[in-house]
PDB file of N, CA and C in Angstrom:
ATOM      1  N   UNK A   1     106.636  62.736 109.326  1.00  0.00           N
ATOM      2  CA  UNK A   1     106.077  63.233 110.583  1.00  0.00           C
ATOM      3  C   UNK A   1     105.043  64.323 110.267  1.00  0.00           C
ATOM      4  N   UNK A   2     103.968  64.525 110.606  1.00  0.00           N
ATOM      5  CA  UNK A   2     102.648  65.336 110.372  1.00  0.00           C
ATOM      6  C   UNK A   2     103.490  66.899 111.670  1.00  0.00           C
ATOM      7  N   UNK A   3     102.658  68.054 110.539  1.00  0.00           N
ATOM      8  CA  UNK A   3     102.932  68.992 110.850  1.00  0.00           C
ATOM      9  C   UNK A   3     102.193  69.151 111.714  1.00  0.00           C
ATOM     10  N   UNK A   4     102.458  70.298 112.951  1.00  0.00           N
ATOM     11  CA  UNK A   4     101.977  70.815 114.112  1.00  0.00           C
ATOM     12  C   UNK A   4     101.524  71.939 114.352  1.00  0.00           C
ATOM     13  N   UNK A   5     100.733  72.953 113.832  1.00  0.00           N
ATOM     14  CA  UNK A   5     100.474  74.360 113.999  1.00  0.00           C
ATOM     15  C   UNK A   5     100.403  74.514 115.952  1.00  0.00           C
ATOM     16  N   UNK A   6     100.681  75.378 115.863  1.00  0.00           N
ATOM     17  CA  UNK A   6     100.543  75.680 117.648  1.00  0.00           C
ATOM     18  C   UNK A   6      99.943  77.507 117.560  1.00  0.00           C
ATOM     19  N   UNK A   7      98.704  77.438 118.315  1.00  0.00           N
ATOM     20  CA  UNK A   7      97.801  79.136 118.291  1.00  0.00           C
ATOM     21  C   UNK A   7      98.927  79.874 119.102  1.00  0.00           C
ATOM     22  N   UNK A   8      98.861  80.817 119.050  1.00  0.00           N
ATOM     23  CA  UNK A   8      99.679  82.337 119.379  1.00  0.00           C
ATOM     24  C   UNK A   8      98.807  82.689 120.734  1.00  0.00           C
ATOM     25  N   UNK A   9      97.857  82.312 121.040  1.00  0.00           N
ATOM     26  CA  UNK A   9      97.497  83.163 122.239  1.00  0.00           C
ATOM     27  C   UNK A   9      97.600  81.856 123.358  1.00  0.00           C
ATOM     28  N   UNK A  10      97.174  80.601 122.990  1.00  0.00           N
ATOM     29  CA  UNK A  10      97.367  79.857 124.079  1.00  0.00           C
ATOM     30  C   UNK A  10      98.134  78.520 123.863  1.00  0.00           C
ATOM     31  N   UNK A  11      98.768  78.175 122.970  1.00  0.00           N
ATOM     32  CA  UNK A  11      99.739  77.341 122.754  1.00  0.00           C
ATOM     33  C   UNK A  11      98.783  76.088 122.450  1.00  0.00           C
ATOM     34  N   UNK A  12      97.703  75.909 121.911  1.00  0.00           N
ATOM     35  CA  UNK A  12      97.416  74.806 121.464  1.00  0.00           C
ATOM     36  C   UNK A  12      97.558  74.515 120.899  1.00  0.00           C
ATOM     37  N   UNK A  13      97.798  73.002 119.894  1.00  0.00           N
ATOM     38  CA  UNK A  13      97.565  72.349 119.036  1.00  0.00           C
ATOM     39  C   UNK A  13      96.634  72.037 118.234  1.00  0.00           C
ATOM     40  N   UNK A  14      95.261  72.011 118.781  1.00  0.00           N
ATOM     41  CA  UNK A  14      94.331  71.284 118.405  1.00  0.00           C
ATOM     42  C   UNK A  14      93.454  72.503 117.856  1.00  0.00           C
ATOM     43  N   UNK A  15      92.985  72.677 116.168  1.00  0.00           N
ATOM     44  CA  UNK A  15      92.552  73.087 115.509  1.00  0.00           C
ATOM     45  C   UNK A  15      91.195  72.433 114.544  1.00  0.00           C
ATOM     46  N   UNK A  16      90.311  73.309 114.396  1.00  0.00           N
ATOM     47  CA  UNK A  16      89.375  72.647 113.560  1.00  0.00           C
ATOM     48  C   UNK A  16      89.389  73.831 112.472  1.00  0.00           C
ATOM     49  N   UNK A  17      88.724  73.334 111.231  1.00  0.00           N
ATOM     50  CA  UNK A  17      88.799  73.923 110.288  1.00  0.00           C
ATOM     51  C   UNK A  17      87.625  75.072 109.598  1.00  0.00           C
ATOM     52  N   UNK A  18      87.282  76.155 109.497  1.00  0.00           N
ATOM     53  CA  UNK A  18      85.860  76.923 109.538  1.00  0.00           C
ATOM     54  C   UNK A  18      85.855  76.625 108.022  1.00  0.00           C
ATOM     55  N   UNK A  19      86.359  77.233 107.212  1.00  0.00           N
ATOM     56  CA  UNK A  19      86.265  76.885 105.611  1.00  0.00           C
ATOM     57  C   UNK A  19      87.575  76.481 104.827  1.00  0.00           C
ATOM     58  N   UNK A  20      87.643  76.636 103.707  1.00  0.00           N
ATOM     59  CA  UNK A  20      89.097  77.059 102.647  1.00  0.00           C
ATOM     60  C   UNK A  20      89.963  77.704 103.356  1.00  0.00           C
ATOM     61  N   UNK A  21      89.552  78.857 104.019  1.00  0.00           N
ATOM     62  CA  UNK A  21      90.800  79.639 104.217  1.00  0.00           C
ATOM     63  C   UNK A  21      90.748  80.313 105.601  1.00  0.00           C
ATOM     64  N   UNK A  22      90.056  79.563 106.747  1.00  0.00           N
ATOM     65  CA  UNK A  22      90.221  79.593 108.078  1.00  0.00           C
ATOM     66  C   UNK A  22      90.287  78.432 108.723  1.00  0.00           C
ATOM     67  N   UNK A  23      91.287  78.940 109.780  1.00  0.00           N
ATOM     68  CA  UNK A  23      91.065  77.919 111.119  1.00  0.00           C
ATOM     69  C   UNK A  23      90.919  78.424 112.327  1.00  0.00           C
ATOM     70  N   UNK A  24      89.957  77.558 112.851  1.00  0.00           N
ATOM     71  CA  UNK A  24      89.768  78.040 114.545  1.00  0.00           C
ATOM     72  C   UNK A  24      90.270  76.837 115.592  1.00  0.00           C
ATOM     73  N   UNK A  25      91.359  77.863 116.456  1.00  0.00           N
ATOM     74  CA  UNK A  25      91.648  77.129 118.014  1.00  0.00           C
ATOM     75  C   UNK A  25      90.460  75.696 118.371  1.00  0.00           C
ATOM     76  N   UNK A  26      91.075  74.899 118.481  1.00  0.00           N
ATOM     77  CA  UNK A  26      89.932  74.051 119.633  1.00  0.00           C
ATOM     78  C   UNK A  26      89.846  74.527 121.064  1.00  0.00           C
ATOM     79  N   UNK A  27      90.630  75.254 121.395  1.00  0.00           N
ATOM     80  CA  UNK A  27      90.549  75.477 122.746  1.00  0.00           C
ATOM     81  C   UNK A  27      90.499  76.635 123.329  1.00  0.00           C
ATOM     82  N   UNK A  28      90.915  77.739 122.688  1.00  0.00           N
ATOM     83  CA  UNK A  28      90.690  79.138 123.036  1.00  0.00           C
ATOM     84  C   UNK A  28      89.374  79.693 122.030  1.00  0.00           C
ATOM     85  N   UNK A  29      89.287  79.478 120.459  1.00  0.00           N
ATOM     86  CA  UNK A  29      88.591  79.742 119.844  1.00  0.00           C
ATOM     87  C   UNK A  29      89.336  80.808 118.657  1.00  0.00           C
ATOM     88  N   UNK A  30      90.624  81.098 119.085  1.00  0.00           N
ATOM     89  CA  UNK A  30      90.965  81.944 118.283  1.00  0.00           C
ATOM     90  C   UNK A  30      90.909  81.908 116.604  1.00  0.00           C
ATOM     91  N   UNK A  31      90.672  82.663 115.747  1.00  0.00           N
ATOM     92  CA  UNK A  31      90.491  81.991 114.028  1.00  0.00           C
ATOM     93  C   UNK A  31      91.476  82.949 113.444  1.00  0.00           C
ATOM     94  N   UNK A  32      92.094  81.986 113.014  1.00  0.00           N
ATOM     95  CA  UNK A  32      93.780  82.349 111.831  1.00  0.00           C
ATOM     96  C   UNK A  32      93.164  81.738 110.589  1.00  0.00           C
ATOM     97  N   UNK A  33      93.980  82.669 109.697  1.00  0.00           N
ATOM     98  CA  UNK A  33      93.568  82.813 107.959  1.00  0.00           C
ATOM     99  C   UNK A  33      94.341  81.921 108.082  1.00  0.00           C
ATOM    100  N   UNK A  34      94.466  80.915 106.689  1.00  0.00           N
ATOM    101  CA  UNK A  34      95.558  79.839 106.085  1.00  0.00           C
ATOM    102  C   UNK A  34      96.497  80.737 105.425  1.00  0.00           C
ATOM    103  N   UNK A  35      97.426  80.176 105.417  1.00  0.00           N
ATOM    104  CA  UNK A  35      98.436  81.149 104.732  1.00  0.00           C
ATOM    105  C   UNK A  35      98.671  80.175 103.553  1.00  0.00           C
ATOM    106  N   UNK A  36      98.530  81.244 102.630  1.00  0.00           N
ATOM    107  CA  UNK A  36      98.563  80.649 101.039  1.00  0.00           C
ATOM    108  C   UNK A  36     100.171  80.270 100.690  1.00  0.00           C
ATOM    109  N   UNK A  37     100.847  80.850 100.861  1.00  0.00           N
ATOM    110  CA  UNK A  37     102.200  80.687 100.586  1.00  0.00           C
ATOM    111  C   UNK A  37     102.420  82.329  99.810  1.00  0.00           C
ATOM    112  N   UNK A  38     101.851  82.808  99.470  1.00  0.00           N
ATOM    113  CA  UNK A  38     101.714  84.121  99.108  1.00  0.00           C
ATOM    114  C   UNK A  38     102.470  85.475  99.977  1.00  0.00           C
ATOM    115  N   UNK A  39     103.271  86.378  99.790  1.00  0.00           N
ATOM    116  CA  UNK A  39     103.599  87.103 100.700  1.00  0.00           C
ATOM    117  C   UNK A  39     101.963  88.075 100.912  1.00  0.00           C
ATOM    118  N   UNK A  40     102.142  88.269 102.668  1.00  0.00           N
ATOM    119  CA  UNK A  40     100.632  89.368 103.420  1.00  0.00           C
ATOM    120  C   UNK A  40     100.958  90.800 102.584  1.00  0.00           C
ATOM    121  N   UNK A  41     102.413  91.140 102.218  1.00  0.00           N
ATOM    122  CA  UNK A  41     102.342  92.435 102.250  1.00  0.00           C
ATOM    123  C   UNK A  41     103.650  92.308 100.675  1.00  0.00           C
ATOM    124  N   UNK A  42     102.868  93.095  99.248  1.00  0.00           N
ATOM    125  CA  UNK A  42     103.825  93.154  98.666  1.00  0.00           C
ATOM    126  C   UNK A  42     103.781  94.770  98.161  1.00  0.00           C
ATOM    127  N   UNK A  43     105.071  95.210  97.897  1.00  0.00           N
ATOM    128  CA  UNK A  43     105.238  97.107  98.339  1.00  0.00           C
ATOM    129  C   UNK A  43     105.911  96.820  96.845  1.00  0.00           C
ATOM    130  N   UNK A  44     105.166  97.348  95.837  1.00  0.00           N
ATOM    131  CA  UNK A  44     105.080  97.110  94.128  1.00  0.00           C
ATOM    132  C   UNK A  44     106.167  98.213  93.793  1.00  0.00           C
ATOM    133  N   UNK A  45     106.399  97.979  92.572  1.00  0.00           N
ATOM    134  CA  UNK A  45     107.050  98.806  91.741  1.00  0.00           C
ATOM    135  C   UNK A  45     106.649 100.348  91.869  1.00  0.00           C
ATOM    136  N   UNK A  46     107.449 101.623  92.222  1.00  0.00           N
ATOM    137  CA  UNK A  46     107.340 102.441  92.378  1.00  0.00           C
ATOM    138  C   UNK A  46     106.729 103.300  93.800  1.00  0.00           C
ATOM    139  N   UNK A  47     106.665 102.371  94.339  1.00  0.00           N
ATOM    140  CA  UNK A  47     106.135 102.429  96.038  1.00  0.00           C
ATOM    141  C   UNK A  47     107.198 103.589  96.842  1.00  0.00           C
ATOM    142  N   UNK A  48     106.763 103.936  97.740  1.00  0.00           N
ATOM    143  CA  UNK A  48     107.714 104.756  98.428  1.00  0.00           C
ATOM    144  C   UNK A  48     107.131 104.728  99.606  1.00  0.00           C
ATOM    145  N   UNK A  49     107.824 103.814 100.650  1.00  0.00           N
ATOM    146  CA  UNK A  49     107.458 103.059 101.847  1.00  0.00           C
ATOM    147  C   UNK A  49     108.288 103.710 102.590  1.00  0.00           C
ATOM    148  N   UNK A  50     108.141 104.628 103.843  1.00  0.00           N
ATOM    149  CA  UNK A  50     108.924 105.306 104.866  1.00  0.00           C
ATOM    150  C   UNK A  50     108.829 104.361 106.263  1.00  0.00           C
ATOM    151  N   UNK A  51     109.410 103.308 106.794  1.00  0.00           N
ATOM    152  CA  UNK A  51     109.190 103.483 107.988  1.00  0.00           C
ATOM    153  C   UNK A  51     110.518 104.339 109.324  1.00  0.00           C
ATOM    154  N   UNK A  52     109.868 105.597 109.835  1.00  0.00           N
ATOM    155  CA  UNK A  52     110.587 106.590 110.480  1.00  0.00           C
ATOM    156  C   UNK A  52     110.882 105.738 112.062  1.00  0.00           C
ATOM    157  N   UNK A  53     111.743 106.234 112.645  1.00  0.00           N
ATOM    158  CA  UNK A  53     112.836 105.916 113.819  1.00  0.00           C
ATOM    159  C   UNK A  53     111.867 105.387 114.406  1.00  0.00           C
ATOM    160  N   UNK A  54     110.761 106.160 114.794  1.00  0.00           N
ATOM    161  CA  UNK A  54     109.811 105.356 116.404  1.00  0.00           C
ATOM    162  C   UNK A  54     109.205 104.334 115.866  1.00  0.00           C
ATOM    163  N   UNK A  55     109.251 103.922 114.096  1.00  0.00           N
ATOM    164  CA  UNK A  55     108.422 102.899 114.045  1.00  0.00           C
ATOM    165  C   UNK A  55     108.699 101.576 114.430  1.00  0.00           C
ATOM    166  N   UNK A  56     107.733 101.118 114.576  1.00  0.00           N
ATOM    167  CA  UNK A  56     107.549  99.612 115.113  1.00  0.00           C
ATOM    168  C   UNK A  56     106.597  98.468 114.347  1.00  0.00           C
ATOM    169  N   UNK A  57     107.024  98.058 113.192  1.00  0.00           N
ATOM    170  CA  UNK A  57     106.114  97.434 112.467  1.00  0.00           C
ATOM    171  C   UNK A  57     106.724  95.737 112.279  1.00  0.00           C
ATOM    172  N   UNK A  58     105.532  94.842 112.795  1.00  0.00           N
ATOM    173  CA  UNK A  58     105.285  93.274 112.349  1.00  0.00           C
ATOM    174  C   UNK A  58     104.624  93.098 111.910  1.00  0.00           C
ATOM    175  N   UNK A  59     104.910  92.326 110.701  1.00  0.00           N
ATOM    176  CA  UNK A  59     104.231  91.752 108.877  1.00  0.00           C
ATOM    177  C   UNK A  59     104.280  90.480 109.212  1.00  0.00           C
ATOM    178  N   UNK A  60     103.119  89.878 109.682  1.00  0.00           N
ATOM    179  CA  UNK A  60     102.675  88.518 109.659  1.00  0.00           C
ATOM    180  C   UNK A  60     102.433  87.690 108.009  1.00  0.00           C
ATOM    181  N   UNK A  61     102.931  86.597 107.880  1.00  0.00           N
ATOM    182  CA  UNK A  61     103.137  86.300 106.605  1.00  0.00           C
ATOM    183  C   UNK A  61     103.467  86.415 105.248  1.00  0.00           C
ATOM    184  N   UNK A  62     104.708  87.087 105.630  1.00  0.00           N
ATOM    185  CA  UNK A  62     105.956  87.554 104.652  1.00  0.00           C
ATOM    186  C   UNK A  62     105.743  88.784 103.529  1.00  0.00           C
ATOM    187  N   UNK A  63     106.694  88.823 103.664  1.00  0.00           N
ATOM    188  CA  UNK A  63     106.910  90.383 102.684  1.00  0.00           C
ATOM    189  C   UNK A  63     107.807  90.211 101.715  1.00  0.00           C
ATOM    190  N   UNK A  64     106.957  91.276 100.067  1.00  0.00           N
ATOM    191  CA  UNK A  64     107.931  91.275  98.846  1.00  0.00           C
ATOM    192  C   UNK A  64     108.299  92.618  98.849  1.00  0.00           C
ATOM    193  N   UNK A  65     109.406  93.242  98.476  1.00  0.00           N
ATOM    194  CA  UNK A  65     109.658  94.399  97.855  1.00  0.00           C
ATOM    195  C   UNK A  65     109.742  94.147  96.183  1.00  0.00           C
ATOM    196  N   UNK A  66     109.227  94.652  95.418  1.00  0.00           N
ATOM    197  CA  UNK A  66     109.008  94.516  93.576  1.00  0.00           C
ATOM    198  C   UNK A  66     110.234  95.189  93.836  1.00  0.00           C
ATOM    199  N   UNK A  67     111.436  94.919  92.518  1.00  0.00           N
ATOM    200  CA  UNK A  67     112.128  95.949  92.187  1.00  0.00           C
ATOM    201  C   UNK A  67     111.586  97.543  91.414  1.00  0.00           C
ATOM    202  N   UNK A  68     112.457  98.308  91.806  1.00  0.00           N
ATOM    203  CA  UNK A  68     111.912  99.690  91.436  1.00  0.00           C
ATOM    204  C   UNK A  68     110.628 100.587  92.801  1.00  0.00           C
ATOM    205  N   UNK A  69     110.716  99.836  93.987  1.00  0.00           N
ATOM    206  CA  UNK A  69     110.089 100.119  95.255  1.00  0.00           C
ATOM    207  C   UNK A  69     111.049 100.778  96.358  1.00  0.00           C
ATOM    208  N   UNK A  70     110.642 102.045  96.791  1.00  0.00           N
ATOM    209  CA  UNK A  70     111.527 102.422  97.811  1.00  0.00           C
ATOM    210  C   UNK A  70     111.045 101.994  99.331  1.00  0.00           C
ATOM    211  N   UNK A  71     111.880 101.271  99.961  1.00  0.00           N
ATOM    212  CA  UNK A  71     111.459 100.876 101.516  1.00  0.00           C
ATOM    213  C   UNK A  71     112.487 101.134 102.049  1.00  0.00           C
ATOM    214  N   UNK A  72     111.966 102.332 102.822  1.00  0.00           N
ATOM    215  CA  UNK A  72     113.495 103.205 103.737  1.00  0.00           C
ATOM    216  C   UNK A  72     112.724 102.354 105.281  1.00  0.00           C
ATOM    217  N   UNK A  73     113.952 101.933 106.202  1.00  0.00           N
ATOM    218  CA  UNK A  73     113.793 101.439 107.333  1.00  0.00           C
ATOM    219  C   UNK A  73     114.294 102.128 107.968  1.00  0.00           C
ATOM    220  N   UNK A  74     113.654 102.925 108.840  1.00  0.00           N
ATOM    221  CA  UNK A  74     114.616 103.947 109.974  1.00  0.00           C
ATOM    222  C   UNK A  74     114.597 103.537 111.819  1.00  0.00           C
ATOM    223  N   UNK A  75     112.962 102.790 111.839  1.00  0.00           N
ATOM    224  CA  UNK A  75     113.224 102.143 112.748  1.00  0.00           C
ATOM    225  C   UNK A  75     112.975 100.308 113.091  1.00  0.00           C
ATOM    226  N   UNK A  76     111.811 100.061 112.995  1.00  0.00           N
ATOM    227  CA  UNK A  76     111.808  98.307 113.672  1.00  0.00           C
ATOM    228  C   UNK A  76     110.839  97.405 112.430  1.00  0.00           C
ATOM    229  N   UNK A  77     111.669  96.640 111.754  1.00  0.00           N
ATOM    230  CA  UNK A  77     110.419  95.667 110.789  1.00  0.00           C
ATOM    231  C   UNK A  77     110.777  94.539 110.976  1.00  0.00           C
ATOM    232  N   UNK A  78     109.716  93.841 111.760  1.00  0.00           N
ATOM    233  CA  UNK A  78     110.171  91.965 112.230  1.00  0.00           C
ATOM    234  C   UNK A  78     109.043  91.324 110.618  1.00  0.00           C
ATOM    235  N   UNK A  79     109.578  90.731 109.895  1.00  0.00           N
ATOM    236  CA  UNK A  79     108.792  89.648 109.151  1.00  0.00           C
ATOM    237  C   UNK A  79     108.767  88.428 110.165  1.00  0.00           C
ATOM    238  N   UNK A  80     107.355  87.944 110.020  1.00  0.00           N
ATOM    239  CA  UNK A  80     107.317  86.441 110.457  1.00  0.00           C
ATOM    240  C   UNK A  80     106.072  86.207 109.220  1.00  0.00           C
ATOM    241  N   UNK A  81     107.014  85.038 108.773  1.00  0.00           N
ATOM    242  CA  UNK A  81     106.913  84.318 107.664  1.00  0.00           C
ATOM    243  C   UNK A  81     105.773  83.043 108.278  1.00  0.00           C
ATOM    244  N   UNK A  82     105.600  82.735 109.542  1.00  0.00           N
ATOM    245  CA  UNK A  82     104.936  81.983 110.159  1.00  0.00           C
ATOM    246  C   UNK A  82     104.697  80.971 109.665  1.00  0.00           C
ATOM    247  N   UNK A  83     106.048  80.214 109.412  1.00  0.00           N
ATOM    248  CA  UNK A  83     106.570  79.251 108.687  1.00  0.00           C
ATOM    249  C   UNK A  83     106.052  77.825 109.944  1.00  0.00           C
ATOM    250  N   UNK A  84     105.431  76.602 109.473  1.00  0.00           N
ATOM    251  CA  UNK A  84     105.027  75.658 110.501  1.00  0.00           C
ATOM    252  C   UNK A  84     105.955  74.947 111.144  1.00  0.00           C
ATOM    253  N   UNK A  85     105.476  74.595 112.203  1.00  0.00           N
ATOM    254  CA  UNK A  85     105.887  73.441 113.885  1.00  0.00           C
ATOM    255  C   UNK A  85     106.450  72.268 112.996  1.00  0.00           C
ATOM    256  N   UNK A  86     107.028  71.616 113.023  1.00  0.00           N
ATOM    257  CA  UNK A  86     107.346  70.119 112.912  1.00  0.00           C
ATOM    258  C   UNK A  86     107.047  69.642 114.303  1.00  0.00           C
ATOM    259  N   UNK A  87     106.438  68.459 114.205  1.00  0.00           N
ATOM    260  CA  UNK A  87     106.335  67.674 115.599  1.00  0.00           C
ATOM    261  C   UNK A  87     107.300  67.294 116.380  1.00  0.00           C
ATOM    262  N   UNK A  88     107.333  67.933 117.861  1.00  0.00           N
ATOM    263  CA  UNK A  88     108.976  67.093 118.458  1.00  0.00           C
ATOM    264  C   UNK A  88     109.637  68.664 118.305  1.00  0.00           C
ATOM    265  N   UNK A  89     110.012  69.658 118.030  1.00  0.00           N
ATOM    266  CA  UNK A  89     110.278  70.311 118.101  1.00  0.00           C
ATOM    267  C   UNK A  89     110.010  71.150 118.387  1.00  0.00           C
TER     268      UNK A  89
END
């Protein structure tokens, strides 16, 4: 069964391709990077990452912590891995 991307602002399907590593909406116009399979955000060896109580942070296309990285969570971290649609579902 062929995969289904669906856009975030207006629920379409229908995508055309700008280069290698964009796509644009057919119908709103919106343009999303390809996601390499790569994590968006990696917090390396020796890092010292605070997020404090009021924070509110979403990491669009996954996150590494390296061992030897400090990532204190005090308040909100959603990963979306923005893993694809299967059709029918």
């Amino acid at each position: 069964m062929p995969e289904i991307f669906e856009c975030e602002q207006c629920g379409s399907t229908s995508f055309e391709e700008l280069n290698t590593n964009q796509i644009k909406c057919s119908y709103c116009g919106t343009i999303y990077k390809k996601h390499s399979g790569e994590p968006a955000v990696v917090i390396g060896k020796g890092a010292n990452v605070v997020v404090g109580k009021k924070g509110n942070v979403e990491i669009k296309g996954g996150l590494e912590i390296q061992s030897g990285a400090n990532f204190d969570v005090q308040g909100q971290v959603v990963v979306n891995d923005r893993k694809k649609k299967k059709g029918g579902e």
